[in-house]
Each structure stands twice: as C-alpha cells, then as structure tokens.
C-alpha atoms as a PDB file:
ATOM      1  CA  UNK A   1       0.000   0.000   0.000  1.00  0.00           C
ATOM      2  CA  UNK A   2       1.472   3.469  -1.169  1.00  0.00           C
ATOM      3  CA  UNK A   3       1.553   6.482   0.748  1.00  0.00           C
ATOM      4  CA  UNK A   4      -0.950   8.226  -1.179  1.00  0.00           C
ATOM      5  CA  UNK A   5      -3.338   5.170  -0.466  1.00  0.00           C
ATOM      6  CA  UNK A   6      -2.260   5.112   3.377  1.00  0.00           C
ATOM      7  CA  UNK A   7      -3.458   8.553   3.448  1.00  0.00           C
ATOM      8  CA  UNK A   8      -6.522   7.950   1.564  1.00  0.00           C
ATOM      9  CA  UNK A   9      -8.039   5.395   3.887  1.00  0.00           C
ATOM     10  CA  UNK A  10      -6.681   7.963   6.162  1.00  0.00           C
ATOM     11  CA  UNK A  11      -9.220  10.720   5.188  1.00  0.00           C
ATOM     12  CA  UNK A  12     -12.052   8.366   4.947  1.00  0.00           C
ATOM     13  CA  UNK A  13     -11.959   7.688   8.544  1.00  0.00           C
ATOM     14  CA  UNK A  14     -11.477  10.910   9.588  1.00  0.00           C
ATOM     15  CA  UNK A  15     -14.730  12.021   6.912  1.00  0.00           C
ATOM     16  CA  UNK A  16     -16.843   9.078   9.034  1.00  0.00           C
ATOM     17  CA  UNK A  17     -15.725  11.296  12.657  1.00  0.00           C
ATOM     18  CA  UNK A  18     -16.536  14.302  10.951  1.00  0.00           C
ATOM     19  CA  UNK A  19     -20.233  12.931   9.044  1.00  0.00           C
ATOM     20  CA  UNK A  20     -21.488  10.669  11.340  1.00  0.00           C
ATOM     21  CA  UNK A  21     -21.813   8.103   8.894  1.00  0.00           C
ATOM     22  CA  UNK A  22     -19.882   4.797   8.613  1.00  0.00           C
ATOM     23  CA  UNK A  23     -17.496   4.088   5.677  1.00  0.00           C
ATOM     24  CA  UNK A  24     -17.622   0.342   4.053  1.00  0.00           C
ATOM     25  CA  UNK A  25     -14.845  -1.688   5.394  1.00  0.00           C
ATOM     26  CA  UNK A  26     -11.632  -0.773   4.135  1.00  0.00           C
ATOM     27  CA  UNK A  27     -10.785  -4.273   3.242  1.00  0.00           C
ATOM     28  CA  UNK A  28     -13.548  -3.910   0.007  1.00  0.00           C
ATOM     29  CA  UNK A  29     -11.745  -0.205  -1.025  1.00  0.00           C
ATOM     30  CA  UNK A  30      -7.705  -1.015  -0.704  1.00  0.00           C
ATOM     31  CA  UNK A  31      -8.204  -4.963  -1.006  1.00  0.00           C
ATOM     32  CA  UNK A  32      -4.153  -5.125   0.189  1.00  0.00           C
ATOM     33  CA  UNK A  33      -4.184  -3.669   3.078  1.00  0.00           C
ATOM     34  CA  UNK A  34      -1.841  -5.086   5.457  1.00  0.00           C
ATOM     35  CA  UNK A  35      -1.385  -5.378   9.532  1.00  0.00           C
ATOM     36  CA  UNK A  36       1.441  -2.810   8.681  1.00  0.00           C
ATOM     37  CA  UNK A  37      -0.315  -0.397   6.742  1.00  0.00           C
ATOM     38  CA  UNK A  38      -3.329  -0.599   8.912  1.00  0.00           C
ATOM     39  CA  UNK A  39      -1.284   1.103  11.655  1.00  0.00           C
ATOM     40  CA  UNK A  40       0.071   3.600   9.407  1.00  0.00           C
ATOM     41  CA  UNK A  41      -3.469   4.542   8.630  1.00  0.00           C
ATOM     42  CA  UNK A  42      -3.952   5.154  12.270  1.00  0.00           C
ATOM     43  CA  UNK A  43      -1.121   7.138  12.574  1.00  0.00           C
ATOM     44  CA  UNK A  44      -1.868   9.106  10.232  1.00  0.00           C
ATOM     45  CA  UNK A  45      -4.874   9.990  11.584  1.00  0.00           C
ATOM     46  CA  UNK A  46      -3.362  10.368  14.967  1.00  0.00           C
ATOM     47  CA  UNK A  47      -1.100  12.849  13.357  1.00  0.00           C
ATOM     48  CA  UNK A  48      -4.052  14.909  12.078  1.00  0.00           C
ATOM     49  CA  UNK A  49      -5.288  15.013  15.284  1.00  0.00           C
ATOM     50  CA  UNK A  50      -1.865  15.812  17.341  1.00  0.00           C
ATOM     51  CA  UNK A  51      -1.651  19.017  14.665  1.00  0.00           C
ATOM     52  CA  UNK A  52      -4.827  19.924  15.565  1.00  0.00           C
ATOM     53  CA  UNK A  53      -4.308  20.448  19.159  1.00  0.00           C
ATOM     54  CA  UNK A  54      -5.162  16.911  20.208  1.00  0.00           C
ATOM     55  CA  UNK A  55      -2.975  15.516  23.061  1.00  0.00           C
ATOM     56  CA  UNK A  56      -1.617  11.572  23.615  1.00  0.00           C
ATOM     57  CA  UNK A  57      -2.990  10.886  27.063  1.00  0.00           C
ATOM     58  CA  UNK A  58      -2.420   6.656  26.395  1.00  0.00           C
ATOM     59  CA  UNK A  59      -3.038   3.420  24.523  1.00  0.00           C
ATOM     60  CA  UNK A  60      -6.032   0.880  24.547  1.00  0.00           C
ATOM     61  CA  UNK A  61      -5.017  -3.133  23.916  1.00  0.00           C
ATOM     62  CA  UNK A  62      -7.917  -4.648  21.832  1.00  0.00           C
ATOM     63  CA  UNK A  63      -8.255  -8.111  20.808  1.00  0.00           C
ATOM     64  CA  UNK A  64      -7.377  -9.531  24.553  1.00  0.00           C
ATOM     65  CA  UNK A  65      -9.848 -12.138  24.713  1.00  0.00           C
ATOM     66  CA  UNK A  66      -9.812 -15.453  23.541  1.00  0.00           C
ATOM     67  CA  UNK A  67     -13.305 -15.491  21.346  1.00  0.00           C
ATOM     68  CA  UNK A  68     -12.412 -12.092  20.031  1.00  0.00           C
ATOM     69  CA  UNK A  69      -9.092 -13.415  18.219  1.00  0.00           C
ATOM     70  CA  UNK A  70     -10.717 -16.698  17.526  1.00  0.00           C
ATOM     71  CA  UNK A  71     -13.807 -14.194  16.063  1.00  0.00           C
ATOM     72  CA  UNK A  72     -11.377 -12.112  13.674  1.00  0.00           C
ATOM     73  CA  UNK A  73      -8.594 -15.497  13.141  1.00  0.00           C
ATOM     74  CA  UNK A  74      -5.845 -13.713  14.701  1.00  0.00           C
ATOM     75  CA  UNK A  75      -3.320 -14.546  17.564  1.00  0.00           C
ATOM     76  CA  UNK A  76      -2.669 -11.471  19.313  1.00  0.00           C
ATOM     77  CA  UNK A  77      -3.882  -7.748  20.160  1.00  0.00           C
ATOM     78  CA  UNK A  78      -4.143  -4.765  18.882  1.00  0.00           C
ATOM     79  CA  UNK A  79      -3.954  -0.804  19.968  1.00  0.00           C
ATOM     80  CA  UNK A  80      -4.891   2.347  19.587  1.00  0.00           C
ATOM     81  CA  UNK A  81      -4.264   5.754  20.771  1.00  0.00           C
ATOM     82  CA  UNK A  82      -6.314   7.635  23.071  1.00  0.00           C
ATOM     83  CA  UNK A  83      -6.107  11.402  22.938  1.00  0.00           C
ATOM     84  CA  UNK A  84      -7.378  14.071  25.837  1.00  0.00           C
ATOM     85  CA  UNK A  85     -10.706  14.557  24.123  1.00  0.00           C
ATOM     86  CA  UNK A  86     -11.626  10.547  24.583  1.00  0.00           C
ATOM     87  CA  UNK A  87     -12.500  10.971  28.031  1.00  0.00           C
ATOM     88  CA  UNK A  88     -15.281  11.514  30.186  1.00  0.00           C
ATOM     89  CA  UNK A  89     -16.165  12.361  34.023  1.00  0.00           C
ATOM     90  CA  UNK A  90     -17.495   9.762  36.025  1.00  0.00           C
ATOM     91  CA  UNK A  91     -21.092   9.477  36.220  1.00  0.00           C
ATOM     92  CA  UNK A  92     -21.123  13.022  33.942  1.00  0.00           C
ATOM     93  CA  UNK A  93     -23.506  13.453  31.063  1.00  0.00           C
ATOM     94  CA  UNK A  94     -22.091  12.315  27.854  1.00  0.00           C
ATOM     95  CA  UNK A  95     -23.319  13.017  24.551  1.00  0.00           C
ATOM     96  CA  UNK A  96     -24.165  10.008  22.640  1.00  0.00           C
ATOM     97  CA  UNK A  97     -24.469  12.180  18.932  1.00  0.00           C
ATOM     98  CA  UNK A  98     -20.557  12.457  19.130  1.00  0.00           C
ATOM     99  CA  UNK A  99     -20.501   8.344  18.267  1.00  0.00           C
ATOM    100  CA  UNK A 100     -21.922   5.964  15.824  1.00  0.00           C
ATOM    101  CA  UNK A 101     -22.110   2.630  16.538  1.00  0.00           C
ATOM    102  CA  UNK A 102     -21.012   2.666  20.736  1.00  0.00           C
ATOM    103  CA  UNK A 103     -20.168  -0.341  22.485  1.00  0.00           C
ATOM    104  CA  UNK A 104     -19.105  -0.199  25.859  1.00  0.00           C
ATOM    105  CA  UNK A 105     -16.099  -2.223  27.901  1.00  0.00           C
ATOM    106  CA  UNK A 106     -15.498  -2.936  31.212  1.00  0.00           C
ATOM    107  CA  UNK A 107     -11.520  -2.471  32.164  1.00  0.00           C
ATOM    108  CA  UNK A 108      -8.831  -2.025  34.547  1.00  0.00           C
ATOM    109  CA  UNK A 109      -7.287   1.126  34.002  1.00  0.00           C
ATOM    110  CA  UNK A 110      -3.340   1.381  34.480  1.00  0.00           C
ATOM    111  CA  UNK A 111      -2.193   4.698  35.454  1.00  0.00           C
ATOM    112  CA  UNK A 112       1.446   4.752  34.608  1.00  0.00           C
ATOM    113  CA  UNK A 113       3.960   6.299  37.861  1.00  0.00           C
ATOM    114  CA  UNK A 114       7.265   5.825  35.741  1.00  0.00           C
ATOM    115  CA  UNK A 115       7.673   5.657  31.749  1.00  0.00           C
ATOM    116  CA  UNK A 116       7.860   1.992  30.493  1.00  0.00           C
ATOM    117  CA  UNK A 117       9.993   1.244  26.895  1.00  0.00           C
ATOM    118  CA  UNK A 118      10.464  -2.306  25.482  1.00  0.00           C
ATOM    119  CA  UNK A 119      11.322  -4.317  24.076  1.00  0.00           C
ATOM    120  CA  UNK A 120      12.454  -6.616  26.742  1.00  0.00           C
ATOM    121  CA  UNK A 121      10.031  -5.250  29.726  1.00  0.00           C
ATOM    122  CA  UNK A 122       8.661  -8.221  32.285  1.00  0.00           C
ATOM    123  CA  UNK A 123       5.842  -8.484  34.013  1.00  0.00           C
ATOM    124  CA  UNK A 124       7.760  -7.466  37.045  1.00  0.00           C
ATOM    125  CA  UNK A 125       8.946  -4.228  35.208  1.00  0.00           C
ATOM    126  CA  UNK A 126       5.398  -3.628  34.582  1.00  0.00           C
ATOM    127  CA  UNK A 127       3.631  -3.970  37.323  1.00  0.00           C
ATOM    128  CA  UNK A 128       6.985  -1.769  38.529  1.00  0.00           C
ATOM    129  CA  UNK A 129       6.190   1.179  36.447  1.00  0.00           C
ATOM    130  CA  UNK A 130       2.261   1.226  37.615  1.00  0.00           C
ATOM    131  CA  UNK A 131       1.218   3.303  40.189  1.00  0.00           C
ATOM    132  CA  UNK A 132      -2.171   2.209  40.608  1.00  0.00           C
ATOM    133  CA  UNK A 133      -5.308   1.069  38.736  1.00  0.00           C
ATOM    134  CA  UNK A 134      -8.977   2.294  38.205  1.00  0.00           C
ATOM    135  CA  UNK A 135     -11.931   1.080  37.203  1.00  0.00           C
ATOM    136  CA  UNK A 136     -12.877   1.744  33.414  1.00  0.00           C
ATOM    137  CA  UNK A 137     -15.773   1.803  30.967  1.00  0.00           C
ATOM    138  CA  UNK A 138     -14.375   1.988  27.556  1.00  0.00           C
ATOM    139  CA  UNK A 139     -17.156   3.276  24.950  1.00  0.00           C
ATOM    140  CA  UNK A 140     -15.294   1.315  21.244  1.00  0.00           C
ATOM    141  CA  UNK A 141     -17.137   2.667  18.283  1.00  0.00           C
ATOM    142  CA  UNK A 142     -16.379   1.781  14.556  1.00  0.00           C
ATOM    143  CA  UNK A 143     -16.152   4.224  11.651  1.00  0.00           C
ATOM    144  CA  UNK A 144     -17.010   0.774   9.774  1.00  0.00           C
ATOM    145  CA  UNK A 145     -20.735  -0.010   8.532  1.00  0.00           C
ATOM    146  CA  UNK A 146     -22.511  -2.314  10.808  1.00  0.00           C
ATOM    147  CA  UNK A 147     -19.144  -3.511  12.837  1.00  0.00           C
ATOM    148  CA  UNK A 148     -18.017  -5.700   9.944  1.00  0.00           C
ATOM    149  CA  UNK A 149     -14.301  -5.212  10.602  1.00  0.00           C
ATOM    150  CA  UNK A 150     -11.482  -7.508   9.826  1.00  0.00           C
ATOM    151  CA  UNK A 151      -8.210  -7.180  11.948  1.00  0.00           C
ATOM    152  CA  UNK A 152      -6.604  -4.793   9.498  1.00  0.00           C
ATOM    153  CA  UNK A 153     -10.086  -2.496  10.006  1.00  0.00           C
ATOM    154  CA  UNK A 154     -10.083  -2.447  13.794  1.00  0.00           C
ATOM    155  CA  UNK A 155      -6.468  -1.098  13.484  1.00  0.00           C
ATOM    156  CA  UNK A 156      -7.140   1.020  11.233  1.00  0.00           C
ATOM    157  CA  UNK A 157      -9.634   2.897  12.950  1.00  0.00           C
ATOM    158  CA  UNK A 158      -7.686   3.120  16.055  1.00  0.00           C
ATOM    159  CA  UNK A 159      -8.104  -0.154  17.576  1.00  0.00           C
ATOM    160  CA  UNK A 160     -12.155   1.074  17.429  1.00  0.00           C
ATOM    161  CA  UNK A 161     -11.479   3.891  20.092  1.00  0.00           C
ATOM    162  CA  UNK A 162     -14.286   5.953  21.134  1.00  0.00           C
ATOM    163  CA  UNK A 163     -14.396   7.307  24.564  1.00  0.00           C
ATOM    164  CA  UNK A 164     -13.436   6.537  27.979  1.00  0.00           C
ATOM    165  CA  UNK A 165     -14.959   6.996  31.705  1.00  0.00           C
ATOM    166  CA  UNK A 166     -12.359   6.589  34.741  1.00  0.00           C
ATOM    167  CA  UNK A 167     -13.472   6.185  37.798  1.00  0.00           C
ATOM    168  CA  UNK A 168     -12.242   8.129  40.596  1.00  0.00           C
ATOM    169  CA  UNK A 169     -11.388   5.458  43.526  1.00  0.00           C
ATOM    170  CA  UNK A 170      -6.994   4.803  42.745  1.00  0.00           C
ATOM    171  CA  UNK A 171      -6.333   1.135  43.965  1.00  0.00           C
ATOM    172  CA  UNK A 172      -2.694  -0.004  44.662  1.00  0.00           C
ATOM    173  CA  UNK A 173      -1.698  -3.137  42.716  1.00  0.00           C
ATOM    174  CA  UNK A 174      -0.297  -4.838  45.546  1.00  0.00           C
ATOM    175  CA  UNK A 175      -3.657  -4.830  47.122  1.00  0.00           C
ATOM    176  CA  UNK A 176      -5.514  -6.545  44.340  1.00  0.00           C
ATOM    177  CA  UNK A 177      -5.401  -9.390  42.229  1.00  0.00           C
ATOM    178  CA  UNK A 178      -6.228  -8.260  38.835  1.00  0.00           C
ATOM    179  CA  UNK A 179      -6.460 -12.030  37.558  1.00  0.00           C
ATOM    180  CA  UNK A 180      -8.961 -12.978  40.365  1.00  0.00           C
ATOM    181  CA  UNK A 181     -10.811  -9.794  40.405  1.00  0.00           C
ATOM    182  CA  UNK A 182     -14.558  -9.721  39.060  1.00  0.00           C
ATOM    183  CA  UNK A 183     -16.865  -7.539  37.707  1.00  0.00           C
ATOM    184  CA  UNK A 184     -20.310  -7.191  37.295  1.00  0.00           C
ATOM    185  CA  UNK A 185     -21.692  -4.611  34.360  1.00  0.00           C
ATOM    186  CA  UNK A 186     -24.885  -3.402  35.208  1.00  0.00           C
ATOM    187  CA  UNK A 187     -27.040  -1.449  32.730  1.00  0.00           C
ATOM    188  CA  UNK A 188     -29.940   0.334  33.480  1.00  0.00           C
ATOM    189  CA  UNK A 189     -29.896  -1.081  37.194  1.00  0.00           C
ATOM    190  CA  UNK A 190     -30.173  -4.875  35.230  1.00  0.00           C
ATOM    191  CA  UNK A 191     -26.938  -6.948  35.190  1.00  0.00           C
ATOM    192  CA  UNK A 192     -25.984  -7.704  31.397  1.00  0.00           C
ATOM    193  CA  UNK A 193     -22.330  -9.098  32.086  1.00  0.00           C
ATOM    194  CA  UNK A 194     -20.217 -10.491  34.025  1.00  0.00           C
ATOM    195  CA  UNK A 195     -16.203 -11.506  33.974  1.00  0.00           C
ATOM    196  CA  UNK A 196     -13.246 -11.423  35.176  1.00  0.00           C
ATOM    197  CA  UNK A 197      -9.575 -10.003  34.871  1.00  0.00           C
ATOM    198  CA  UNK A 198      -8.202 -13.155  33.608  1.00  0.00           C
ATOM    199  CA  UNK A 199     -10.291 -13.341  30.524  1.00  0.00           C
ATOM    200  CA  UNK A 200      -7.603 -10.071  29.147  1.00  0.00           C
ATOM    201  CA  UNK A 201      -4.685 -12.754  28.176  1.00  0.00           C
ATOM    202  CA  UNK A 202      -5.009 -14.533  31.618  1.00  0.00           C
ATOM    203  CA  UNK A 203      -4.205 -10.933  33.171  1.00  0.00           C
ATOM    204  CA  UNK A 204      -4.581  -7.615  32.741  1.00  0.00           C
ATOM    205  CA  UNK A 205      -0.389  -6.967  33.640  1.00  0.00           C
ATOM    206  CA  UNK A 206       0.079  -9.884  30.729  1.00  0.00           C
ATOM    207  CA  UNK A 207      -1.724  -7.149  28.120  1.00  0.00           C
ATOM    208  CA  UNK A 208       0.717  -4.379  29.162  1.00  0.00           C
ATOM    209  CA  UNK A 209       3.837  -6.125  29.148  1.00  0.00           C
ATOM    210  CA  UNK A 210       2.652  -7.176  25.321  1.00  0.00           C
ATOM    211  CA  UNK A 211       1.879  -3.386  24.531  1.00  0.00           C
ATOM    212  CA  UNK A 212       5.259  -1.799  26.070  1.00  0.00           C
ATOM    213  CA  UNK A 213       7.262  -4.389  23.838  1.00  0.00           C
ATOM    214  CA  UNK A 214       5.244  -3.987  20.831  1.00  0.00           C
ATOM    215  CA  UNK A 215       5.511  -0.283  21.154  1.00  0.00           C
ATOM    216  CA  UNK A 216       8.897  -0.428  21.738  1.00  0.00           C
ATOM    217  CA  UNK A 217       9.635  -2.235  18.669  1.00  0.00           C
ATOM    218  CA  UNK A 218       8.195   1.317  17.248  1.00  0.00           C
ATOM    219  CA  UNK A 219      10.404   3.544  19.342  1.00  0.00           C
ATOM    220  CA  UNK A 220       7.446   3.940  21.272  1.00  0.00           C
ATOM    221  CA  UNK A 221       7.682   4.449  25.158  1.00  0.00           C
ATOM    222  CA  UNK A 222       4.672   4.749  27.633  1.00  0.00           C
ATOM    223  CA  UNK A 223       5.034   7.911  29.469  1.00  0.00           C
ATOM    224  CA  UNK A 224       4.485   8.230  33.030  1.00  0.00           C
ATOM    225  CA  UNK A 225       0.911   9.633  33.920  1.00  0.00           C
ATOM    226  CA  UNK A 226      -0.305   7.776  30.692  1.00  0.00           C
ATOM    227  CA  UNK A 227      -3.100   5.439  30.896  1.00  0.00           C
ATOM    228  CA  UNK A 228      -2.889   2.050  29.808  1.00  0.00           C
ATOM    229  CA  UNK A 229      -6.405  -0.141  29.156  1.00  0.00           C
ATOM    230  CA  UNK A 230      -5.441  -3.430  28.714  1.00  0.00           C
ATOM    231  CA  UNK A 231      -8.789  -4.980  27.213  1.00  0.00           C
ATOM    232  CA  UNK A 232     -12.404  -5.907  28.554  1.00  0.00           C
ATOM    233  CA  UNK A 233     -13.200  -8.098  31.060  1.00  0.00           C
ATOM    234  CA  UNK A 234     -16.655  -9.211  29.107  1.00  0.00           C
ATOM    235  CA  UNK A 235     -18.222  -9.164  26.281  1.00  0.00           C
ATOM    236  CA  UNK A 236     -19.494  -5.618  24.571  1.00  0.00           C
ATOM    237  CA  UNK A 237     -22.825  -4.359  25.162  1.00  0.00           C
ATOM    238  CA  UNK A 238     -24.512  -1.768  22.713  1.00  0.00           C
ATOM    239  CA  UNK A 239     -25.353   1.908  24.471  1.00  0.00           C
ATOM    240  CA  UNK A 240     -27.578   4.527  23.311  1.00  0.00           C
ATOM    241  CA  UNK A 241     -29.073   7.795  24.359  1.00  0.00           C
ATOM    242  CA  UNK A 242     -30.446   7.547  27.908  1.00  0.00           C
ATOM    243  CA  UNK A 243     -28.689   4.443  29.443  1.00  0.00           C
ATOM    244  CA  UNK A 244     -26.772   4.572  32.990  1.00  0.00           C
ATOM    245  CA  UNK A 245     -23.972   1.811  32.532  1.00  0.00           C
ATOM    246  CA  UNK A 246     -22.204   0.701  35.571  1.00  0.00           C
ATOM    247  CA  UNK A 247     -18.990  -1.647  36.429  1.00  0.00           C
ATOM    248  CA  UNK A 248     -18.334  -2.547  39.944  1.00  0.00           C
ATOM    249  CA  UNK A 249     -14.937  -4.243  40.226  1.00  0.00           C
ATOM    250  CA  UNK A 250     -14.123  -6.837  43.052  1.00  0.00           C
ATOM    251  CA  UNK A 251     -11.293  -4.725  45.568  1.00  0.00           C
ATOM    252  CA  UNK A 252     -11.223  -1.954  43.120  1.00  0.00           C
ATOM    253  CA  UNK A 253     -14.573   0.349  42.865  1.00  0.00           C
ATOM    254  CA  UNK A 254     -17.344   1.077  40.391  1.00  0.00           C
ATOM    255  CA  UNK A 255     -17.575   3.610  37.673  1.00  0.00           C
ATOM    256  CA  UNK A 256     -20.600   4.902  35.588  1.00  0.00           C
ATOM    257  CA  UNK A 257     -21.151   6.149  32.239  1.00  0.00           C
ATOM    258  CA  UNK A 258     -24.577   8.173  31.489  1.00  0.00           C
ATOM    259  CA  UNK A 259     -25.370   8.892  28.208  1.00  0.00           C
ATOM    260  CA  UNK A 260     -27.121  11.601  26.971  1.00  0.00           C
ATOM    261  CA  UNK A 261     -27.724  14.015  23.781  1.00  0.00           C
ATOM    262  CA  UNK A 262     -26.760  17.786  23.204  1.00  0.00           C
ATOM    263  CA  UNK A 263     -24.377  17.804  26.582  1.00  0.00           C
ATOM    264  CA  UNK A 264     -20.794  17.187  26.916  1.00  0.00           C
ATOM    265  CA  UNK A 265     -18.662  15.870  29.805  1.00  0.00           C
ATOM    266  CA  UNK A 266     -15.087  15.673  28.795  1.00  0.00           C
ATOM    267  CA  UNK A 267     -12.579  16.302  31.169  1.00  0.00           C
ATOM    268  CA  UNK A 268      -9.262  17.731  29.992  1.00  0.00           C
END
C-alpha cells in the first residue's frame, strides 16, 4: 500500500468522525491492506489530530480475549491511541451524537507512575512502572458499517477507540489481584455481564507487558501519567441515548457512564 493510499483510507476515517456516517470496510476499497499499513493509517490519523491540538494521554489493547481473536482469526492484540478529548467524568452526562455505533467495555485502568519502553520489559517491570489502577468503561465505536471489521479495520480505525470513563477510587496493585478480580456490568440497574480479569490474556499486567514491547519495537515508550487499558473483562454491550452503565470491580470500585444528547462531559 502506497503512501498516497495510506493517506486515503486515512481521510475516509477521519470524513466518518466528521459525518457521522460509517465508511464500508476498508478491506472492500484497498483490497491489500496489510497489519502494517493498517497502523500507518492510524497514525496518520493520529497525526491529524496531534496538529490539531489533540494531546496523547495513552493506549487501549484490543483483541485480549480469547473469542475475540478466535472471532477475527488472529493470535494477538491490537492498539490504539487515546487522545485528551476521549475521556469523560465519572457518572457526567455524555453526549451520545458524538458516536456511531457505541459499544461499551469494562476495564482495569493502568495509570502509569514511571515511563515503560520495550522491548524486553517483564511483568515485574510492569507492574513496577504502575502506580495504581482504576476502574474503566471503555465506549469502542467503529467508523465501519454495521461492525463488519477484519483485523486490518479495527487497526485502522484506532483499535475502534471511542471514549473513555475513569473512575475516581486509585487502587494499589499490591492490594488486588487483577487475575482474580470480578466484575459485574450493570445497565440500566439490570446486570448484562459479568467476567473477570483473567479473561484479558489470563491478566490484565500480561496485556501491558505485550503493549510496552510492541511499542517499543516502534520507538514507542509509555510515558508516566499515561493510561494504559489493557482490554475488557466481558463481552461488549450496545449503548444509546439515555442508558446509565455501571462496572463494579471486586477490591477496586465502580464507575458509571450516562449517556445523553446535546451535553458534553469531557474532562481535559
């Protein structure tokens, strides 16, 4: 894929944000699109953003679970970037026009207390280089009609980004085992999901260590006071206008997204 097409799928992405309406998978329009040129998609787009003002507050790891890479026939992750104007207050208003297709995630939120480059890191340099961990909703949308994404989509479209809710209560690693640690995703006061940190590559730390190594191999480091989410704990449920979504995490706190239409609640 040239550089002219890199920057073509580039534009139709960024046309989707801007419209509100989904492009046909990029697979059909640039039929050799690789893994490679998928990310250079997204970095171009990140790049359009970063000129704009936009400002690299972390990465998301998609892909974590098992039936996810067994959906799209592919052995590891992904990522994506996530930029200051991705996330939201707790329990604050958010307004659903700004997406098109939302999902929403629960996670386990890094925060980052040192910078972390691969390749090379351990789990013990990881966990090292956390400071501590909240509880997450993470709102994936697709610039892609109807979800139908391949691997080289997803990435493409910034691992699916959309938006993301922290919660407010900072729990201390050593006080938790992420592996062991449940959650329960209500929505609309009625319990859709359940899981567990384990099902994101038998831990959470596991998805980090892949993501410092693979960014590394980029000359990519995680910067302290970055946030890291490592991948859901359960399976996607569909939000729209008017839903109250809650995850309550096992040791670690609940957080709540409330979505809503002509309000914003960003926080910078």
């Amino acid at each position: 894929m040239d550089a002219g097409s890199v920057e073509t799928a580039a534009a139709d992405l960024l046309s989707a944000y801007a419209t509100g309406i989904p492009i046909p998978p990029l697979t059909t329009t640039h039929a050799d699109l690789s893994v490679t040129d998928a990310y250079a998609v997204q970095l171009a787009q990140v790049r359009r953003w970063t000129d704009a003002g936009a400002v690299i507050k972390g990465h998301k790891v998609g892909l974590t679970s098992a039936a996810m890479q067994r959906q799209l026939g592919v052995d590891q992750p992904d990522y994506g970037h996530l930029t200051d104007a991705m996330f939201h207050l707790d329990a604050a208003p958010i307004d659903t026009a700004r997406f098109l297709q939302p999902r929403i995630e629960p996670e386990i939120a890094f925060v980052l207390g040192r910078s972390l480059s691969g390749p090379g890191v351990t789990a013990a340099q990881a966990v090292a280089a956390v400071d501590f961990v909240l509880p997450a909703l993470e709102i994936i949308d697709s610039r892609i009609t109807d979800w139908k994404i391949t691997l080289v989509d997803t990435i493409a479209d910034n691992a699916s980004s959309g938006g993301v809710v922290l919660g407010t209560r900072p729990a201390r690693l050593g006080d938790v085992d992420l592996a062991l640690t449940g959650c329960l995703l209500h929505r609309g006061g009625v319990l859709e999901q359940t899981g567990a940190g384990g099902a994101v590559l038998g831990s959470p730390v596991n998805a980090l260590v892949w993501l410092a190594n693979v960014l590394g191999e980029r000359g990519i480091t995680l910067e302290a006071g970055h946030i890291v989410l490592p991948g859901s704990v359960t399976a996607a449920v569909p939000v729209a206008a008017g839903d109250v979504v809650t995850a309550t995490f096992g040791g670690i706190g609940s957080v709540t997204a409330a979505f809503a239409t002509g309000t914003q609640g960003e926080a910078k």
